[in-house]
C-alpha atoms as a PDB file:
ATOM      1  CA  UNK A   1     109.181 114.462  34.124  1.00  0.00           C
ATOM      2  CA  UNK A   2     105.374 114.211  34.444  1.00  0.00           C
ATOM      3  CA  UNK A   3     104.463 115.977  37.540  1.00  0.00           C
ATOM      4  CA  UNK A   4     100.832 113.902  38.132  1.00  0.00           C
ATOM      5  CA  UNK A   5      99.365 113.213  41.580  1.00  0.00           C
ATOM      6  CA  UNK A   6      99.447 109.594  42.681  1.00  0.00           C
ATOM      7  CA  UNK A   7      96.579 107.111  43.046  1.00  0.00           C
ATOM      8  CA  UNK A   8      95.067 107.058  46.564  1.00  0.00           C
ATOM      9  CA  UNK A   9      92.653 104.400  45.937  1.00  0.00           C
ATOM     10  CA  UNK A  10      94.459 101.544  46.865  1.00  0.00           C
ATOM     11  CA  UNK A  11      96.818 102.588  50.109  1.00  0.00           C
ATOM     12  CA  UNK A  12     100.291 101.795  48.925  1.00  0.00           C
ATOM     13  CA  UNK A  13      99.640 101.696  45.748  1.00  0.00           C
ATOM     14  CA  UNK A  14     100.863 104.204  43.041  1.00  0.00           C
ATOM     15  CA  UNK A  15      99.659 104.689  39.566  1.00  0.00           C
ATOM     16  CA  UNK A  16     102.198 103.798  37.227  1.00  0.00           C
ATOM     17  CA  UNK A  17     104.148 107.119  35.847  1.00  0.00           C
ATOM     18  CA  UNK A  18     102.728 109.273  38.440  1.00  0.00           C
ATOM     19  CA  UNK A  19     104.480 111.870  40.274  1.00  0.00           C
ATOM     20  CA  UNK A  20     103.224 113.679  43.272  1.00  0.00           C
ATOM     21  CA  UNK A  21     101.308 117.039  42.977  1.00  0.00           C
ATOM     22  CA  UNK A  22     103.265 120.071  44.724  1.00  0.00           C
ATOM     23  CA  UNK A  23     102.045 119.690  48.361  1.00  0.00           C
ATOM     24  CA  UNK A  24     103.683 120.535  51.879  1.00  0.00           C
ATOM     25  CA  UNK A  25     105.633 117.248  51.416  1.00  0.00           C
ATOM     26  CA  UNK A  26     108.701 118.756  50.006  1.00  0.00           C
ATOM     27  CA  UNK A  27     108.923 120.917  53.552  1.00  0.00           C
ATOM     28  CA  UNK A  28     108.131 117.728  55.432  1.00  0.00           C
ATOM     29  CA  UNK A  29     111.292 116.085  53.592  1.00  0.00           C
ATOM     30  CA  UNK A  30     113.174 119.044  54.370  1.00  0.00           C
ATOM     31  CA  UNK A  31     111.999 119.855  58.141  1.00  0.00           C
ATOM     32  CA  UNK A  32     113.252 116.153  58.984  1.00  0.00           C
ATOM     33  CA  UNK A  33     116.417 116.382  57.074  1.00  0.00           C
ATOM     34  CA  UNK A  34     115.576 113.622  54.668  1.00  0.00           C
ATOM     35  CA  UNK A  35     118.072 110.711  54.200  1.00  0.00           C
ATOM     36  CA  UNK A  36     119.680 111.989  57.027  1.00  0.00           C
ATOM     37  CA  UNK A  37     120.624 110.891  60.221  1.00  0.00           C
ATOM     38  CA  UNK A  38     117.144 111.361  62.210  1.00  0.00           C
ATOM     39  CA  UNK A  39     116.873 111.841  65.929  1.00  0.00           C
ATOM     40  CA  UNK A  40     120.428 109.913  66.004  1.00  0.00           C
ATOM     41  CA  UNK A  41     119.032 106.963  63.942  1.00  0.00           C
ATOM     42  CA  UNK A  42     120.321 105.544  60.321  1.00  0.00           C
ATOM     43  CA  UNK A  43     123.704 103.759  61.857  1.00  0.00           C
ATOM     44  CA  UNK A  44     123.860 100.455  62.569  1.00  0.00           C
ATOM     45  CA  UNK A  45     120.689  98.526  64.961  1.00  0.00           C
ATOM     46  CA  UNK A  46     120.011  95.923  63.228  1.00  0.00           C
ATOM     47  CA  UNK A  47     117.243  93.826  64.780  1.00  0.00           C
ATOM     48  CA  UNK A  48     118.226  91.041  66.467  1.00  0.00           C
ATOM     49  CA  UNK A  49     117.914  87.316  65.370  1.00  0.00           C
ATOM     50  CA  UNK A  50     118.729  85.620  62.719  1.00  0.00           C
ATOM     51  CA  UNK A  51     115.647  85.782  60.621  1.00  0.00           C
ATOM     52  CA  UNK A  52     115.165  87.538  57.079  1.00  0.00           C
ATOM     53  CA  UNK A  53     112.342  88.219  55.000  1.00  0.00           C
ATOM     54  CA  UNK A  54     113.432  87.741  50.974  1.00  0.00           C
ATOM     55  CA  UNK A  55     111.006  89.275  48.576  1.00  0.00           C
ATOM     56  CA  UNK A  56     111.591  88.481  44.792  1.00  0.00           C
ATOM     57  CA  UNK A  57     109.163  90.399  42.577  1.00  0.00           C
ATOM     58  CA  UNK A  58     109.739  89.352  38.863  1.00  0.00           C
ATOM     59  CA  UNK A  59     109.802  91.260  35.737  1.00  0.00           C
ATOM     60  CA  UNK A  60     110.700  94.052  36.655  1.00  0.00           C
ATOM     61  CA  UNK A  61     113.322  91.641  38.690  1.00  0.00           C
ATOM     62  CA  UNK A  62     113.842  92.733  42.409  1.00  0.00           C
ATOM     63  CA  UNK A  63     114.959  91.150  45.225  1.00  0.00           C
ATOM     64  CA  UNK A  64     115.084  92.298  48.360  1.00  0.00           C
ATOM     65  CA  UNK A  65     116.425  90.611  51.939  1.00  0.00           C
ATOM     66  CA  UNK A  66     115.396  92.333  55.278  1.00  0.00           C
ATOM     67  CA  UNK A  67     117.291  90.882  58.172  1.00  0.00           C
ATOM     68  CA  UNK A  68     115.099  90.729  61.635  1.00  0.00           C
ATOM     69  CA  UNK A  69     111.588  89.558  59.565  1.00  0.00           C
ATOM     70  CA  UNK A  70     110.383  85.984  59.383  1.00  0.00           C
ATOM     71  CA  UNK A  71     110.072  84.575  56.225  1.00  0.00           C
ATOM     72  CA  UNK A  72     106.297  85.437  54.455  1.00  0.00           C
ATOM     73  CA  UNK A  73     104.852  83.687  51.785  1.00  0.00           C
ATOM     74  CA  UNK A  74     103.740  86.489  49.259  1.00  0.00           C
ATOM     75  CA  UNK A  75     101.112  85.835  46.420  1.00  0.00           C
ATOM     76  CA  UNK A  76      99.822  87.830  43.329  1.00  0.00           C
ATOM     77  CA  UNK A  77      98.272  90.985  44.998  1.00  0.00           C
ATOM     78  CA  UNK A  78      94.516  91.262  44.829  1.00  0.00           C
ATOM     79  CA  UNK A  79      94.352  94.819  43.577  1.00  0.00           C
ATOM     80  CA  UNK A  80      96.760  94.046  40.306  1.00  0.00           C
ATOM     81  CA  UNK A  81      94.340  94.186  38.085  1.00  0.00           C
ATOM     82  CA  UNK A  82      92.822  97.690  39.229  1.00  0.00           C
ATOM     83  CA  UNK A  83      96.299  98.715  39.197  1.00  0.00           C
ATOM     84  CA  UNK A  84      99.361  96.718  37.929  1.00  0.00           C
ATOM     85  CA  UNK A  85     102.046  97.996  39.979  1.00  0.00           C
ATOM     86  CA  UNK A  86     100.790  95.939  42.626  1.00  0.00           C
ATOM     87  CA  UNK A  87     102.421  92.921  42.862  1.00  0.00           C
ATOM     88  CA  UNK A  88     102.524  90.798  46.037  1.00  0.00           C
ATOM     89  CA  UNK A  89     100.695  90.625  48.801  1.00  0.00           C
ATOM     90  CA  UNK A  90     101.093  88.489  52.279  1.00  0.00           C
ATOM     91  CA  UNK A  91     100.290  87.785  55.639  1.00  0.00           C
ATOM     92  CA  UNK A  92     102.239  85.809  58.686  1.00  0.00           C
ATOM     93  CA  UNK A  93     100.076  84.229  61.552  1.00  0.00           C
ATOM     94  CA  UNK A  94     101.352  87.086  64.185  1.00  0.00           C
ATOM     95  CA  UNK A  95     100.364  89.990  62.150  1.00  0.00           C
ATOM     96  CA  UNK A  96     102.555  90.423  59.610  1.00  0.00           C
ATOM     97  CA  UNK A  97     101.809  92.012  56.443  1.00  0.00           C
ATOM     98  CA  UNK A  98     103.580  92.612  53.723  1.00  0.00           C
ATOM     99  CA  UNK A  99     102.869  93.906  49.655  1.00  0.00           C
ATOM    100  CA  UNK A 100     105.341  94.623  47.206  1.00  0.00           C
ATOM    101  CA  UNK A 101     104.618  97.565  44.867  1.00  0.00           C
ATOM    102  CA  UNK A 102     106.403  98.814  41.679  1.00  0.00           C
ATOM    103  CA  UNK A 103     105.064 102.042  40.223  1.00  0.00           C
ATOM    104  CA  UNK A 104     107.133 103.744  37.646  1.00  0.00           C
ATOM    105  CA  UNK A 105     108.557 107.365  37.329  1.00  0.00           C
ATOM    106  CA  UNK A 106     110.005 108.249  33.750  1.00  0.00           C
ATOM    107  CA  UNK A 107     114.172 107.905  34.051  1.00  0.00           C
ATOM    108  CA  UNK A 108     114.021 108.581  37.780  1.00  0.00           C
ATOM    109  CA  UNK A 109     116.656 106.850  39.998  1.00  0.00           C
ATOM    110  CA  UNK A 110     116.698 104.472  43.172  1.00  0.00           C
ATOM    111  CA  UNK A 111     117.257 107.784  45.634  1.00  0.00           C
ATOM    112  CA  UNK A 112     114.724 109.464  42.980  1.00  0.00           C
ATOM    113  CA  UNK A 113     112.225 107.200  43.442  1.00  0.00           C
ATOM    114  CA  UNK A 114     112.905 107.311  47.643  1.00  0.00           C
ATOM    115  CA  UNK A 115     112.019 110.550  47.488  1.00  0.00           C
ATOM    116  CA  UNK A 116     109.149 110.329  45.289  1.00  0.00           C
ATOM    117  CA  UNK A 117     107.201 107.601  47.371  1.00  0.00           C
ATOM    118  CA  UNK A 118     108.191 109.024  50.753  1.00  0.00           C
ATOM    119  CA  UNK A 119     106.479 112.372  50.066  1.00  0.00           C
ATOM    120  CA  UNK A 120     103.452 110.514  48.541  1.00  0.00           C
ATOM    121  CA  UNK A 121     103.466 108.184  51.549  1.00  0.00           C
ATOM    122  CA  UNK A 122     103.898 110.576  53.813  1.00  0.00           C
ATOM    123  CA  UNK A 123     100.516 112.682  51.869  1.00  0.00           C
ATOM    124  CA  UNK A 124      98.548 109.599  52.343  1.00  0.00           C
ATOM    125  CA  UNK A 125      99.151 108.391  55.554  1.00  0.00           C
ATOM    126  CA  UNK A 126      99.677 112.015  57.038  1.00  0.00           C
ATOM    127  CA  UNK A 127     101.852 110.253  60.083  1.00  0.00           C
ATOM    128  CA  UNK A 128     102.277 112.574  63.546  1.00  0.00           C
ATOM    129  CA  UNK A 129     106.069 113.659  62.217  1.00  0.00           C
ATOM    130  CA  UNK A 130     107.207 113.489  65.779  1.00  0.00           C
ATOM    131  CA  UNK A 131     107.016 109.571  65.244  1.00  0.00           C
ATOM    132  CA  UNK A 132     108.574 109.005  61.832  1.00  0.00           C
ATOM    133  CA  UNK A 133     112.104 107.592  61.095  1.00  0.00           C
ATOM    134  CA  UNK A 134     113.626 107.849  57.808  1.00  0.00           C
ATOM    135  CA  UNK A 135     117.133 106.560  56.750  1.00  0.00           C
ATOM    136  CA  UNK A 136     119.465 105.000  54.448  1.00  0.00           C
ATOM    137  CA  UNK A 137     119.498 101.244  55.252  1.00  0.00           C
ATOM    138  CA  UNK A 138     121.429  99.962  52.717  1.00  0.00           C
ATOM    139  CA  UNK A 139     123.697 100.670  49.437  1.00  0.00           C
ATOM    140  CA  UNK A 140     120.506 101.512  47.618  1.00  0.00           C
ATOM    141  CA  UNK A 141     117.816 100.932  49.574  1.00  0.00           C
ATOM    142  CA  UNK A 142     115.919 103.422  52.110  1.00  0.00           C
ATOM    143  CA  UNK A 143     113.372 103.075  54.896  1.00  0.00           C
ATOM    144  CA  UNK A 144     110.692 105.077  56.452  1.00  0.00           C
ATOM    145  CA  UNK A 145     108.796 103.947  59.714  1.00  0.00           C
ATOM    146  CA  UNK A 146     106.230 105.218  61.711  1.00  0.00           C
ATOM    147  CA  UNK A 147     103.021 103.673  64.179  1.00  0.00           C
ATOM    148  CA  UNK A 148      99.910 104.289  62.819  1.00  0.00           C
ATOM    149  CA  UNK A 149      96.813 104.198  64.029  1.00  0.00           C
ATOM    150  CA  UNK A 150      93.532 103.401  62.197  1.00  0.00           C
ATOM    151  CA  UNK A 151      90.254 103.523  63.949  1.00  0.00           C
ATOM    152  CA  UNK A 152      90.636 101.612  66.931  1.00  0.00           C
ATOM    153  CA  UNK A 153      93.484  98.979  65.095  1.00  0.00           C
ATOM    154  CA  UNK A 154      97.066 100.254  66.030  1.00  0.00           C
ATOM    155  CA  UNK A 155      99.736  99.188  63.800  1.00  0.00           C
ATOM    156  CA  UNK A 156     103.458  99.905  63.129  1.00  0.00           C
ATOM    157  CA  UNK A 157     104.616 100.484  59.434  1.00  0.00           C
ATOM    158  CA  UNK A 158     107.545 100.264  57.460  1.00  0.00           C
ATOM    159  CA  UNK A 159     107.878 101.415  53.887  1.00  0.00           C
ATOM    160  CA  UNK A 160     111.174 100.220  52.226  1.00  0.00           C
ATOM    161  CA  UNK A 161     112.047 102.100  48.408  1.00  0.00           C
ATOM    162  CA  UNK A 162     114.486 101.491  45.761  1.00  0.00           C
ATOM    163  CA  UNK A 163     114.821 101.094  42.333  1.00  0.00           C
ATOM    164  CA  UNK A 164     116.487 100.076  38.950  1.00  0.00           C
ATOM    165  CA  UNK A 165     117.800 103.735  38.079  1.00  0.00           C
ATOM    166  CA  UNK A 166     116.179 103.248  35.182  1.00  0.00           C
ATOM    167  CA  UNK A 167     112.360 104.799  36.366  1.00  0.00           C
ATOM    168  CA  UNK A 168     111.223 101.344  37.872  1.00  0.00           C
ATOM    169  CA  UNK A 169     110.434 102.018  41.716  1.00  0.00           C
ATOM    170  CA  UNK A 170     109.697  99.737  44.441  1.00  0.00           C
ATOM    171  CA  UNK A 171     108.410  99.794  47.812  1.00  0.00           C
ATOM    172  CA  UNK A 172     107.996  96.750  50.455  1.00  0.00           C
ATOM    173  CA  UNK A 173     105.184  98.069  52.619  1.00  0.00           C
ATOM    174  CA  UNK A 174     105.536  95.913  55.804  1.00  0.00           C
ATOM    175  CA  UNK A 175     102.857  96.675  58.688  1.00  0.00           C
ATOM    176  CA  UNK A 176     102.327  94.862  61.908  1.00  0.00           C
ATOM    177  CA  UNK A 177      99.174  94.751  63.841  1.00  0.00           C
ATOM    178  CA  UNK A 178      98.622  94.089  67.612  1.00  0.00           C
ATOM    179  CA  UNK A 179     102.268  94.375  68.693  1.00  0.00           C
ATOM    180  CA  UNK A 180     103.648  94.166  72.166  1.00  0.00           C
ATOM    181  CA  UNK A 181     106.013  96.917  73.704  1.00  0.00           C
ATOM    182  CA  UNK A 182     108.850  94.392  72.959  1.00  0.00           C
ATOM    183  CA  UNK A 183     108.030  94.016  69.389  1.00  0.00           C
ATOM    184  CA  UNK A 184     107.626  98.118  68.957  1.00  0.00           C
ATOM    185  CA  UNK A 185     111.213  97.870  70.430  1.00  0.00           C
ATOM    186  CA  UNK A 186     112.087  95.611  67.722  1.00  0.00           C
ATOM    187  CA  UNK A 187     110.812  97.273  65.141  1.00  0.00           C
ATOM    188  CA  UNK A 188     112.254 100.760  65.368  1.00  0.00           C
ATOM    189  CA  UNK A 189     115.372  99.306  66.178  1.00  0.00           C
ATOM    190  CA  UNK A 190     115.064  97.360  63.229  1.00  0.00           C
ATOM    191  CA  UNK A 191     114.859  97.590  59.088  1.00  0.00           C
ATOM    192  CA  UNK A 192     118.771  97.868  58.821  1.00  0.00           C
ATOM    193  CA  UNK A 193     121.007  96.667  56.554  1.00  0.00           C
ATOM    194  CA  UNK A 194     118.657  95.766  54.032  1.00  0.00           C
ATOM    195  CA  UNK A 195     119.810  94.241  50.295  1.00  0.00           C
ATOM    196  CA  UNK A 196     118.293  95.004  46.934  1.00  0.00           C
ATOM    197  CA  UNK A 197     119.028  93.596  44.054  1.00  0.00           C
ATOM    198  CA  UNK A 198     117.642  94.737  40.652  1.00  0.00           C
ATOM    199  CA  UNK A 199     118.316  93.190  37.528  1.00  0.00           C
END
């Protein structure tokens, strides 16, 4: 597979075909025992309430249902036609944002492709490790979260990945700005059994 490193114009946003160049982010993976259990998370704590957030991204045909999110309307993302794995793009009134993304990687898996965009992710947004979750939240579908801070705006993030096992990858990149201590709660506690369908 082409070994290229990923576009880091547009944040969330990979170039189509890219893979990441060999950084520290295979250790990172490692050090925090990747699609593992971390810090006794990964089983079960699914957010409460009976809200979820559906995301159908045509052609390549996803869809994807998060349970604790309120439904988002999602449009055709600004940035598509700079880069065309961008796809969707959204807001909610309390801060909710959320893109969907599908960059390829030549004959690479679902778990392939987890693996991929978490190291890439985790290059761009260079999170303080102590703070980052990741786990399997579904049959094919895996989650990274982390706060983040930029400038004075602090924000919690959620990356979701899967894809077609075919080299089509996808990422939900959910992010959520101004939120209280009960909402942080939420959040981490949250991004559990999560569907994805891929046609």
């Amino acid at each position: 597979m082409r070994r290229l490193n990923p576009s880091l114009d547009t944040p969330g946003v990979h170039a189509p075909g890219a893979w990441p160049r060999q950084t520290g982010w295979r250790s990172t993976l490692r050090s925090l025992a990747f699609f593992g259990i971390v810090a006794g998370l990964g089983a079960g704590g699914v957010a409460a309430g009976a809200e979820e957030l559906v995301v159908r991204v045509p052609d390549p045909g996803f869809t994807v249902t998060i349970p604790g999110l309120p439904q988002i309307t999602l449009g055709p993302h600004p940035a598509a036609a700079q880069n065309p794995s961008a796809r969707l793009l959204g807001s909610s009134a309390d801060g909710v944002n959320v893109s969907a993304l599908t960059p390829k990687a030549e004959g690479a898996s679902a778990q392939q492709c987890a693996s991929w965009l978490t190291g890439s992710t985790i290059a761009r947004y260079a999170p303080d490790l102590a703070t980052v979750q990741m786990f399997p939240a579904g049959a094919n579908a895996w989650v990274l979260l982390y706060p983040f801070k930029a400038g004075p705006v602090d924000q919690l993030k959620a990356h979701v990945f899967s894809g077609n096992n075919r080299g089509q990858c996808l990422e939900i990149h959910i992010s959520r700005l101004g939120a209280t201590p009960e909402q942080r709660r939420v959040w981490f506690a949250g991004f559990r059994g999560i569907t994805v369908t891929a046609q």
